[in-house]
N, C-alpha and C. Protein backbone atom coordinates (compact mmCIF):
# COMPACT_ATOMS: atom_id res chain seq x y z
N UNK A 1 -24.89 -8.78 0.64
CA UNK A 1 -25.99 -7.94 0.19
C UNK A 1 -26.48 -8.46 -1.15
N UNK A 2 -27.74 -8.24 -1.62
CA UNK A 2 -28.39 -9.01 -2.51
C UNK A 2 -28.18 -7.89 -4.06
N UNK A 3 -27.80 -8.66 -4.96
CA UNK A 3 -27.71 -7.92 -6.52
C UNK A 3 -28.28 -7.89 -7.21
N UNK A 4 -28.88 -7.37 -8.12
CA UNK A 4 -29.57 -7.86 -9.25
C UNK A 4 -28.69 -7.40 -10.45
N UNK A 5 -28.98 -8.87 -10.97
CA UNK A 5 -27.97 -8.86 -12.37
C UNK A 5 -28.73 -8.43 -13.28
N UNK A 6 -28.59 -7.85 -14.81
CA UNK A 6 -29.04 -7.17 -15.98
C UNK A 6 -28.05 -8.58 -16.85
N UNK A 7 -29.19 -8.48 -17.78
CA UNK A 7 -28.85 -8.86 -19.33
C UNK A 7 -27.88 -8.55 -19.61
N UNK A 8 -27.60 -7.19 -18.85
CA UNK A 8 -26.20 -6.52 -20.10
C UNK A 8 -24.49 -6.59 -19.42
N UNK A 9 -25.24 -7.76 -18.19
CA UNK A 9 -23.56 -8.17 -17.52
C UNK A 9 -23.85 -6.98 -16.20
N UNK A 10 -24.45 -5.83 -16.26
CA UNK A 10 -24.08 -5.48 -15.06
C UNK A 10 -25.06 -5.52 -14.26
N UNK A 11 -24.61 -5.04 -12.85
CA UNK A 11 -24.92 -5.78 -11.71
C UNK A 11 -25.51 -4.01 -10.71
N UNK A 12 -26.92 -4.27 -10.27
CA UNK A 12 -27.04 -3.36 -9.30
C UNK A 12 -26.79 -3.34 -7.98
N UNK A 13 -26.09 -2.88 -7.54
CA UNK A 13 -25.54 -2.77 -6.04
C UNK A 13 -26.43 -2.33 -5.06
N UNK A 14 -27.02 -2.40 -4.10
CA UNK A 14 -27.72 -1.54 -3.23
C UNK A 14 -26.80 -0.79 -2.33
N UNK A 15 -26.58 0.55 -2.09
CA UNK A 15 -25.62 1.52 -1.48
C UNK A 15 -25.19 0.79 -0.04
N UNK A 16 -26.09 0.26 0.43
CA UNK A 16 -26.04 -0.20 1.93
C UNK A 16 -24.97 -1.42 1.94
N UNK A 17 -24.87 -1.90 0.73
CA UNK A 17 -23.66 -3.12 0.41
C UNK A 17 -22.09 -2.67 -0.03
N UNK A 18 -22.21 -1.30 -0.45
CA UNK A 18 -21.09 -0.59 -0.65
C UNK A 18 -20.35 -0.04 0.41
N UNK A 19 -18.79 -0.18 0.98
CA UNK A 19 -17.94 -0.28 2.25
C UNK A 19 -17.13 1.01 1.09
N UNK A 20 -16.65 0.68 0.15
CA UNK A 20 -15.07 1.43 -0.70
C UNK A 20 -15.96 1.69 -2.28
N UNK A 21 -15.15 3.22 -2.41
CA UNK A 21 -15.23 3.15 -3.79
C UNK A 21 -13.89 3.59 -4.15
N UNK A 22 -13.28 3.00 -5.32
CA UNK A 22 -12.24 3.71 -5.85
C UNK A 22 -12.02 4.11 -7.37
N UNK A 23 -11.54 5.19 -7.01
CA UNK A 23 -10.97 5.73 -8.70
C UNK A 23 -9.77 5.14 -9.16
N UNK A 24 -9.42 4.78 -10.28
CA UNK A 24 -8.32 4.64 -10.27
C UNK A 24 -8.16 5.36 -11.91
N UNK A 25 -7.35 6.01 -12.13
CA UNK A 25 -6.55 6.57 -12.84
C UNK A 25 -5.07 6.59 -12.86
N UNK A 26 -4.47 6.14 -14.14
CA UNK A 26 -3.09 6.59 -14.60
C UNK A 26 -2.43 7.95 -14.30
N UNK A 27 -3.08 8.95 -15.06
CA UNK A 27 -2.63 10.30 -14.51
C UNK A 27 -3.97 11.32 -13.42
N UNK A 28 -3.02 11.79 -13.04
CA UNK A 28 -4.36 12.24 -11.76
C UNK A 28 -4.05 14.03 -12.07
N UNK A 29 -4.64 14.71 -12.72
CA UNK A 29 -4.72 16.27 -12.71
C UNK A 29 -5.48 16.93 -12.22
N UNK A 30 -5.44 18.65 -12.11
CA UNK A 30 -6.75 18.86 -11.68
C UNK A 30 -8.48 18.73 -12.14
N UNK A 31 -8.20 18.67 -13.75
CA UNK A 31 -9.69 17.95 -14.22
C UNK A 31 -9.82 17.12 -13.83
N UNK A 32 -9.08 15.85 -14.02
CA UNK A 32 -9.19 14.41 -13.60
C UNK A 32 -10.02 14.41 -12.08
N UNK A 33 -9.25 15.35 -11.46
CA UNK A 33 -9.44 15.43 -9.56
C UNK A 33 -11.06 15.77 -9.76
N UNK A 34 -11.12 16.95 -10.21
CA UNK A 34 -12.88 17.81 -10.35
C UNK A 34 -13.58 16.75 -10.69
N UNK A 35 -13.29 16.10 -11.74
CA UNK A 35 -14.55 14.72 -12.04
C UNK A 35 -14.67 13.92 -11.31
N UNK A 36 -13.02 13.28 -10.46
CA UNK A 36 -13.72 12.43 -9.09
C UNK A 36 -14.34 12.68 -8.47
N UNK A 37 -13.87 14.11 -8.19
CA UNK A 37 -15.01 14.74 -6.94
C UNK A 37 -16.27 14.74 -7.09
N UNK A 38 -16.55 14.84 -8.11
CA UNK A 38 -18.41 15.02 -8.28
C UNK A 38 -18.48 13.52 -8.07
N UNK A 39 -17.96 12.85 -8.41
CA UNK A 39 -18.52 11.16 -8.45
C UNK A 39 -18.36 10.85 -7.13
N UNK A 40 -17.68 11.22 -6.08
CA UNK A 40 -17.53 11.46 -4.91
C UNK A 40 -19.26 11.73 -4.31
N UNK A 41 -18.86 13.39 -4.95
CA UNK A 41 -19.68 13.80 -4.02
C UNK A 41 -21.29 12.98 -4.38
N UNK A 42 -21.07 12.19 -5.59
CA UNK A 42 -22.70 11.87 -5.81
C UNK A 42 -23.04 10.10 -4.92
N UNK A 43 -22.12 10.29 -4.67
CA UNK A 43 -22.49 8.77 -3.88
C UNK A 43 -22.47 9.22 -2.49
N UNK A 44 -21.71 10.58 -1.82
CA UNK A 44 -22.28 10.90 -0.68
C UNK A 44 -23.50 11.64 -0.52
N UNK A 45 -23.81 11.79 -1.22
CA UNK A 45 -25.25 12.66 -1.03
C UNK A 45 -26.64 11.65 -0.98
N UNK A 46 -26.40 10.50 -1.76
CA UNK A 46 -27.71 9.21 -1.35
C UNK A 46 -27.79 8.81 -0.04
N UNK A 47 -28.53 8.38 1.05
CA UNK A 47 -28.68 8.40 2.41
C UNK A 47 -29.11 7.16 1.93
N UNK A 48 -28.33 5.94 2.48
CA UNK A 48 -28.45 4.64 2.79
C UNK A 48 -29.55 4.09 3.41
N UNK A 49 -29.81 3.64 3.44
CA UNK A 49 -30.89 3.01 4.39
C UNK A 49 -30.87 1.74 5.49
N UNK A 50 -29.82 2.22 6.36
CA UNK A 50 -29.40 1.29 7.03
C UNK A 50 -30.18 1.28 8.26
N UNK A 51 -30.49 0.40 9.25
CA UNK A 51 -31.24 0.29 10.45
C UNK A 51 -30.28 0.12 11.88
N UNK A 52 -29.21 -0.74 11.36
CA UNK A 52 -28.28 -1.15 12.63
C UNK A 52 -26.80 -2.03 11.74
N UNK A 53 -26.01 -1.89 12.23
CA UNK A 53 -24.71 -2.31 11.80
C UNK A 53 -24.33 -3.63 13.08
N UNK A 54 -23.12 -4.32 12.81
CA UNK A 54 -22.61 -5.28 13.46
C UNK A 54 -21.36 -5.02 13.30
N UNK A 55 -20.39 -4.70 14.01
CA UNK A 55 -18.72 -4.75 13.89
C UNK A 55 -18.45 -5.77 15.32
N UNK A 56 -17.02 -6.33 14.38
CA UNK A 56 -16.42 -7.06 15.42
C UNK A 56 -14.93 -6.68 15.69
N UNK A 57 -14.23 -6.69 16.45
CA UNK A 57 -12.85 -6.61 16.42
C UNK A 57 -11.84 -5.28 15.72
N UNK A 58 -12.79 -4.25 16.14
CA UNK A 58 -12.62 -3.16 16.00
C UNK A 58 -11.40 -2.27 16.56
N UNK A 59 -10.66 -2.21 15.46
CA UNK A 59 -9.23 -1.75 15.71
C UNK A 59 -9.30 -0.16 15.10
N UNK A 60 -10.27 0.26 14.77
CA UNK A 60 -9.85 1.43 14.17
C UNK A 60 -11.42 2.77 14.41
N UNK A 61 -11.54 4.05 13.90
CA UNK A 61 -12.32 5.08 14.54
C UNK A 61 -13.56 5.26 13.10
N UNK A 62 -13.33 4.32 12.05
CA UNK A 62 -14.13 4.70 10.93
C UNK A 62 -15.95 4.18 11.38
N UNK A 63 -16.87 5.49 10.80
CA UNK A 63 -17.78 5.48 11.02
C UNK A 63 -18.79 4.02 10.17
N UNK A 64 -19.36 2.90 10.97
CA UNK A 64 -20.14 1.88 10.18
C UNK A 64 -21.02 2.30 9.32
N UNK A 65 -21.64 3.45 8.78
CA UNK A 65 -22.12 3.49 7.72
C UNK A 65 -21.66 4.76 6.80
N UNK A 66 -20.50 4.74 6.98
CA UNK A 66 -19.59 5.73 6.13
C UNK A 66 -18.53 5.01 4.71
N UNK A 67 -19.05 5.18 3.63
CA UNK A 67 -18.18 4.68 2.67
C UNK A 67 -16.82 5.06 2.30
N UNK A 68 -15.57 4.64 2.50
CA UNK A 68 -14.77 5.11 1.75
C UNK A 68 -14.26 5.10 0.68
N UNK A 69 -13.91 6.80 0.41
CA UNK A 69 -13.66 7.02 -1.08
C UNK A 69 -12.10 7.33 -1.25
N UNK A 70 -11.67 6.27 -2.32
CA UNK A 70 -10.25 6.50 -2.53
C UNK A 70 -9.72 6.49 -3.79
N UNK A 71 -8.69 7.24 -3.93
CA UNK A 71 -8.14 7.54 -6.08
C UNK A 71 -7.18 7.04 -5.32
N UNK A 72 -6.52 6.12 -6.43
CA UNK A 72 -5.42 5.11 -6.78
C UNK A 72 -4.91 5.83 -7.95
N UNK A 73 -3.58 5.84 -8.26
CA UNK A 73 -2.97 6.66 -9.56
C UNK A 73 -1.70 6.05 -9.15
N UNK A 74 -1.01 6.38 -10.46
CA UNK A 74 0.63 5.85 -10.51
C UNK A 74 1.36 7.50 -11.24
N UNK A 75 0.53 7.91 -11.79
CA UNK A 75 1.57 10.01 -12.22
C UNK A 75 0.89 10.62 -11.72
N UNK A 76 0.82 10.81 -11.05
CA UNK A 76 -0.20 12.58 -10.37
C UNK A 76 0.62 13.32 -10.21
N UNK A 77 0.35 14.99 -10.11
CA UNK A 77 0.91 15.51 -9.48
C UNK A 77 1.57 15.42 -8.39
N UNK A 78 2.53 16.45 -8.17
CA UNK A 78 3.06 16.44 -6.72
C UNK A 78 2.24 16.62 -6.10
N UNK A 79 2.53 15.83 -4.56
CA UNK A 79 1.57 15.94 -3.40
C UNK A 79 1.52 17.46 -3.06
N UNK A 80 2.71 18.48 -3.30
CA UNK A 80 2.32 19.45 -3.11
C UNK A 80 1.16 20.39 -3.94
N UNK A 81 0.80 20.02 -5.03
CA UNK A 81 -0.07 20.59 -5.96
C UNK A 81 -1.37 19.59 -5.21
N UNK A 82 -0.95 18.81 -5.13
CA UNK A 82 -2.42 18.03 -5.27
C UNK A 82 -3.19 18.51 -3.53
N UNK A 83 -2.20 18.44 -2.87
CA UNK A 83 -2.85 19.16 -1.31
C UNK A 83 -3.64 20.43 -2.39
N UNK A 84 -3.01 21.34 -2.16
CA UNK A 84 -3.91 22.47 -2.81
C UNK A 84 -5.40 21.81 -3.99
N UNK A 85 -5.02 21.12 -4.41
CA UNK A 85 -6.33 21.22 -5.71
C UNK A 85 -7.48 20.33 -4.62
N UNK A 86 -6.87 19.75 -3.30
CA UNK A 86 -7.57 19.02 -2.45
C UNK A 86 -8.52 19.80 -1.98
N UNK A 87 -8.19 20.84 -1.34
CA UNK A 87 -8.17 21.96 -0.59
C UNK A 87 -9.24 22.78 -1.40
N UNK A 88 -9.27 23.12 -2.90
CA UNK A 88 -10.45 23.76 -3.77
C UNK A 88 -11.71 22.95 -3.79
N UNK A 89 -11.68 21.41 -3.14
CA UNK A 89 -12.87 20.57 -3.30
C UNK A 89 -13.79 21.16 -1.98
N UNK A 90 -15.10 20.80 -1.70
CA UNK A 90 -15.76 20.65 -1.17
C UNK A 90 -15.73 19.60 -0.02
N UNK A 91 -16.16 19.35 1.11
CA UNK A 91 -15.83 18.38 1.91
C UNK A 91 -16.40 17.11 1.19
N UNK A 92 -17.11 17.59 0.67
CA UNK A 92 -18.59 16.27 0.19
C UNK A 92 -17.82 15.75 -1.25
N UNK A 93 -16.48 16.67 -1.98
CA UNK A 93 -16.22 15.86 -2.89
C UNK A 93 -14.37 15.48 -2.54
N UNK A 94 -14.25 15.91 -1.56
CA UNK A 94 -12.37 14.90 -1.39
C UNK A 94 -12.23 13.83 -1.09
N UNK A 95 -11.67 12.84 -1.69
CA UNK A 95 -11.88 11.84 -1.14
C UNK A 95 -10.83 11.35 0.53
N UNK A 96 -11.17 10.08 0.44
CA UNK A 96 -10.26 9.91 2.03
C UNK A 96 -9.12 9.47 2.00
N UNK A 97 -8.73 9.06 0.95
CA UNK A 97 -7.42 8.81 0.39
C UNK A 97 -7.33 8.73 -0.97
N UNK A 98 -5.88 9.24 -0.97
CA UNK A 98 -5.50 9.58 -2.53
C UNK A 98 -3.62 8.89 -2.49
N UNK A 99 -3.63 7.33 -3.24
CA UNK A 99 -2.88 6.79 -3.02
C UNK A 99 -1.57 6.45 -4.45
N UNK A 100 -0.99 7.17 -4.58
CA UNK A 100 0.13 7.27 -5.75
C UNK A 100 1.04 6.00 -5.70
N UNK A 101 0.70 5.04 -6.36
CA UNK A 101 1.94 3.74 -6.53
C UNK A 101 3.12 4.19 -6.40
N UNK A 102 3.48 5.42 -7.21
CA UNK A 102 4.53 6.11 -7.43
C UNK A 102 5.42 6.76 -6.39
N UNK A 103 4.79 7.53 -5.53
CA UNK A 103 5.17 8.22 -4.74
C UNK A 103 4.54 7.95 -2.99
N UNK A 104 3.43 7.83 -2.71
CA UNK A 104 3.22 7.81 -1.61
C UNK A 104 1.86 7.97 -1.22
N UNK A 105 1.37 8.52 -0.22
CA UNK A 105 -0.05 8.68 0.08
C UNK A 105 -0.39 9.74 0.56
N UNK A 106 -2.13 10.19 0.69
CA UNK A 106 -2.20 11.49 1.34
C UNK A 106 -3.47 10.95 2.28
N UNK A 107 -3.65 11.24 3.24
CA UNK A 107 -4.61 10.78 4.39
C UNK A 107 -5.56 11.69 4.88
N UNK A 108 -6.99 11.78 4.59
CA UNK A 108 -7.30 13.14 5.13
C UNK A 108 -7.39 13.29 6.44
N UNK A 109 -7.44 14.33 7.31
CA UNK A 109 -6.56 14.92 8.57
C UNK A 109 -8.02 14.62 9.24
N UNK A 110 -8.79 13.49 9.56
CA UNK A 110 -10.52 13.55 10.54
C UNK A 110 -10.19 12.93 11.62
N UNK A 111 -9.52 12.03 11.89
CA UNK A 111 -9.18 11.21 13.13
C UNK A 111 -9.87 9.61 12.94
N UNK A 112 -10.41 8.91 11.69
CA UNK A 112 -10.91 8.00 11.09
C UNK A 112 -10.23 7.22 10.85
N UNK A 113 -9.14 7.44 10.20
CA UNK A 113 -8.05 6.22 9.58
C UNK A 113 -6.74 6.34 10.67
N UNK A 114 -6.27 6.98 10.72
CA UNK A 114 -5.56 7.72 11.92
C UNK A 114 -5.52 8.39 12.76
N UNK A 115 -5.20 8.96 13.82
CA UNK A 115 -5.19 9.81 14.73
C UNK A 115 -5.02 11.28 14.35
N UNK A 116 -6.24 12.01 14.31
CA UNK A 116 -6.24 13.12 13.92
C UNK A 116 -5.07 14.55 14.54
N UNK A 117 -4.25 14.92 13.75
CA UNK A 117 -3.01 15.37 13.60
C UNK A 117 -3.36 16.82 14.09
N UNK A 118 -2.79 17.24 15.23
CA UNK A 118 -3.23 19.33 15.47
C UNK A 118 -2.72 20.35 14.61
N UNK A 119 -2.11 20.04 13.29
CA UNK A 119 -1.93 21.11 12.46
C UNK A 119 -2.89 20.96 11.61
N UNK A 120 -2.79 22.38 10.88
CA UNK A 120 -4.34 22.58 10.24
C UNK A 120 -4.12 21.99 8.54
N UNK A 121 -3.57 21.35 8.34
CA UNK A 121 -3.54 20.20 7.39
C UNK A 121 -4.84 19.36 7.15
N UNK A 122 -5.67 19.82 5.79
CA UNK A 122 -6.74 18.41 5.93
C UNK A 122 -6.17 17.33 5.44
N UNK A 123 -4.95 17.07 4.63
CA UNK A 123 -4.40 15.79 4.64
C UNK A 123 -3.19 15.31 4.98
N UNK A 124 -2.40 14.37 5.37
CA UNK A 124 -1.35 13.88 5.64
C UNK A 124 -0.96 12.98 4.71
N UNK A 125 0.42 13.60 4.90
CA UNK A 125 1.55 12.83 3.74
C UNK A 125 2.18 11.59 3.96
N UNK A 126 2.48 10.40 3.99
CA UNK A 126 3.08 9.04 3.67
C UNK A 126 3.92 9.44 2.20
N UNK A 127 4.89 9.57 2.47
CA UNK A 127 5.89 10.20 1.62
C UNK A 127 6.60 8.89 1.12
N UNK A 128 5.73 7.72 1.03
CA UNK A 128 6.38 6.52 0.20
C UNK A 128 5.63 5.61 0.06
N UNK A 129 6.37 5.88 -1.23
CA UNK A 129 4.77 4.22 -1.95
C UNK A 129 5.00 2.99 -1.25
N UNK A 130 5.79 2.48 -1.01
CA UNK A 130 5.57 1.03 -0.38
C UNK A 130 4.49 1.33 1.03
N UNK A 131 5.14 2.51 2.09
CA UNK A 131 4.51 2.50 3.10
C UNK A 131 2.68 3.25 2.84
N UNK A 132 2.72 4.01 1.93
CA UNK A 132 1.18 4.24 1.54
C UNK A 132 0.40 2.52 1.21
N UNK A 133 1.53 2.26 0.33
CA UNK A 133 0.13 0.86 -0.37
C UNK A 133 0.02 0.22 0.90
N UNK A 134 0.98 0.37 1.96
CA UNK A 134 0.71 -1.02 3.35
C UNK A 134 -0.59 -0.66 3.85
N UNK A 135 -0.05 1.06 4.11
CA UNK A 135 -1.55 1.73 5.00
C UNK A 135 -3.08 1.56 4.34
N UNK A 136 -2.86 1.51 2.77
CA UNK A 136 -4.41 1.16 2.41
C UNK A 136 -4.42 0.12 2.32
N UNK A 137 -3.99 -1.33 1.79
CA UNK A 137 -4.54 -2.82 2.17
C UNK A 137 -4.93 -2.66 4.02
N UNK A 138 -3.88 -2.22 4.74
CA UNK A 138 -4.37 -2.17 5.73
C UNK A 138 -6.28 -1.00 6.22
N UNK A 139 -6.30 0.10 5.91
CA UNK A 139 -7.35 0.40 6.05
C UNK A 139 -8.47 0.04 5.56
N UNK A 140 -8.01 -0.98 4.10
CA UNK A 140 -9.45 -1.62 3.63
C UNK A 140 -9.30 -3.23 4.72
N UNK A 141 -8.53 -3.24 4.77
CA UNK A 141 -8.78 -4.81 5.88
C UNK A 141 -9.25 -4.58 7.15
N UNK A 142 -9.56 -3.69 7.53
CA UNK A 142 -9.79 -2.90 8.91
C UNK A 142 -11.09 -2.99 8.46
N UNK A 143 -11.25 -1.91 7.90
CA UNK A 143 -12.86 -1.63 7.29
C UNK A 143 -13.65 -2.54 6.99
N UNK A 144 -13.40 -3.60 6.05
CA UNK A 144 -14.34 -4.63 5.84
C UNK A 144 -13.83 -5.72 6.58
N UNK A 145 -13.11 -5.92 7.20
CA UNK A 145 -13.00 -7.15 7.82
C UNK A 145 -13.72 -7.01 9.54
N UNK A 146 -14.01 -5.89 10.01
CA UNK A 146 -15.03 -5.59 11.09
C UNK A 146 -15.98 -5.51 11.21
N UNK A 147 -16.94 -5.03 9.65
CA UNK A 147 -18.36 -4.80 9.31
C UNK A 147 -18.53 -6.40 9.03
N UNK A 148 -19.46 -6.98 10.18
CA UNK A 148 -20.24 -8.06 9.94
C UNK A 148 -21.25 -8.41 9.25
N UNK A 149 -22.45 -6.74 9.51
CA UNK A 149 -23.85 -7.02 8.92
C UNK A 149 -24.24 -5.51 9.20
N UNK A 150 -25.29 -5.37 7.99
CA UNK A 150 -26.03 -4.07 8.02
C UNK A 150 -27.32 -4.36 7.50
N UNK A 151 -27.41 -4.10 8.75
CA UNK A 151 -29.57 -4.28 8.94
C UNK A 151 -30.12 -3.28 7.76
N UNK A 152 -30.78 -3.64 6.83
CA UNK A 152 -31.19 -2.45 5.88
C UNK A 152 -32.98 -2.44 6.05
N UNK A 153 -32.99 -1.28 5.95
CA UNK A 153 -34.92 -1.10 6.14
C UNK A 153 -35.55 -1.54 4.80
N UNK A 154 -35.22 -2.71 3.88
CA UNK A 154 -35.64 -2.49 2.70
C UNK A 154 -37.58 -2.10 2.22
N UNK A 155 -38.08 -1.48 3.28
CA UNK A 155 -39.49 -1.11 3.43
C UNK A 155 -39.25 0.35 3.08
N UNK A 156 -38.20 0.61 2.83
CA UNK A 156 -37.79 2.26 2.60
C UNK A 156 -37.95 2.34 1.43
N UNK A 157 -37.65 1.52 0.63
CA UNK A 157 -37.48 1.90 -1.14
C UNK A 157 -39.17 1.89 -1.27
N UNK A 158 -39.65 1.50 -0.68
CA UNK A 158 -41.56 1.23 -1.35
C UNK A 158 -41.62 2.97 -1.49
């Protein structure tokens, strides 16, 4: 996807080139959580402008023009606090994973990254950091390594 660079080192992205966003934070609280979420929710609320997608070798249920949003942390709360402060967000601001170096992972419960689970859990626990960090290199290698191409209408921005 095409960038335009600034004078000032940074770089504009066009949304339609964006696959992952991540937070990453040291400590993860419930303020910390509330501010991802809005930053969450403000990148789901822009409507892309995509025309047609290309996947190849599709091993997994994630939607081609769906970004995922994921917090990376090494102290957060317990997964048991943090389910709950999950649970006070909005759909539009939780993200899809919330991955603790420390401890483990939490998966939200859609049927996207995994096989959606019949208890009424919106997220699932990976109760260990080695096996959480496998599952996200693995879900970002899934994700971008299937998206070939995304047709963008760039006649939309006029």
């Amino acid at each position: 996807m095409p960038r335009l660079p600034f004078a000032s080192g940074i770089d504009l992205i066009f949304l339609e080139g964006v696959v992952a966003i991540l937070e990453i934070k040291t400590n993860l609280n419930s303020d910390v959580l509330k501010n991802i979420g809005e930053n969450i929710k403000s990148v789901r609320v822009i409507q892309p402008s995509i025309g047609a997608t290309a996947q190849m070798g599709i091993t997994h249920n994630w939607p081609n023009k769906k970004i995922l949003s994921s917090i990376i942390t090494y102290e957060g709360t317990s997964f048991n606090n943090l389910s709950k402060q999950l649970n006070d967000l909005s759909s539009d601001e939780q993200p899809d994973l919330v991955l603790d170096l420390s401890k483990g992972m939490l998966i939200k419960n859609e049927g996207f990254l995994i096989p959606k689970q019949n208890d009424s859990s919106q997220y699932l626990l990976v109760n260990n950091a080695e096996e959480g960090f496998m599952f996200f290199l693995t879900f970002l290698t899934e994700i971008t390594g299937t998206l070939s191409s995304r047709g963008v209408l760039w006649r939309n921005y006029w």
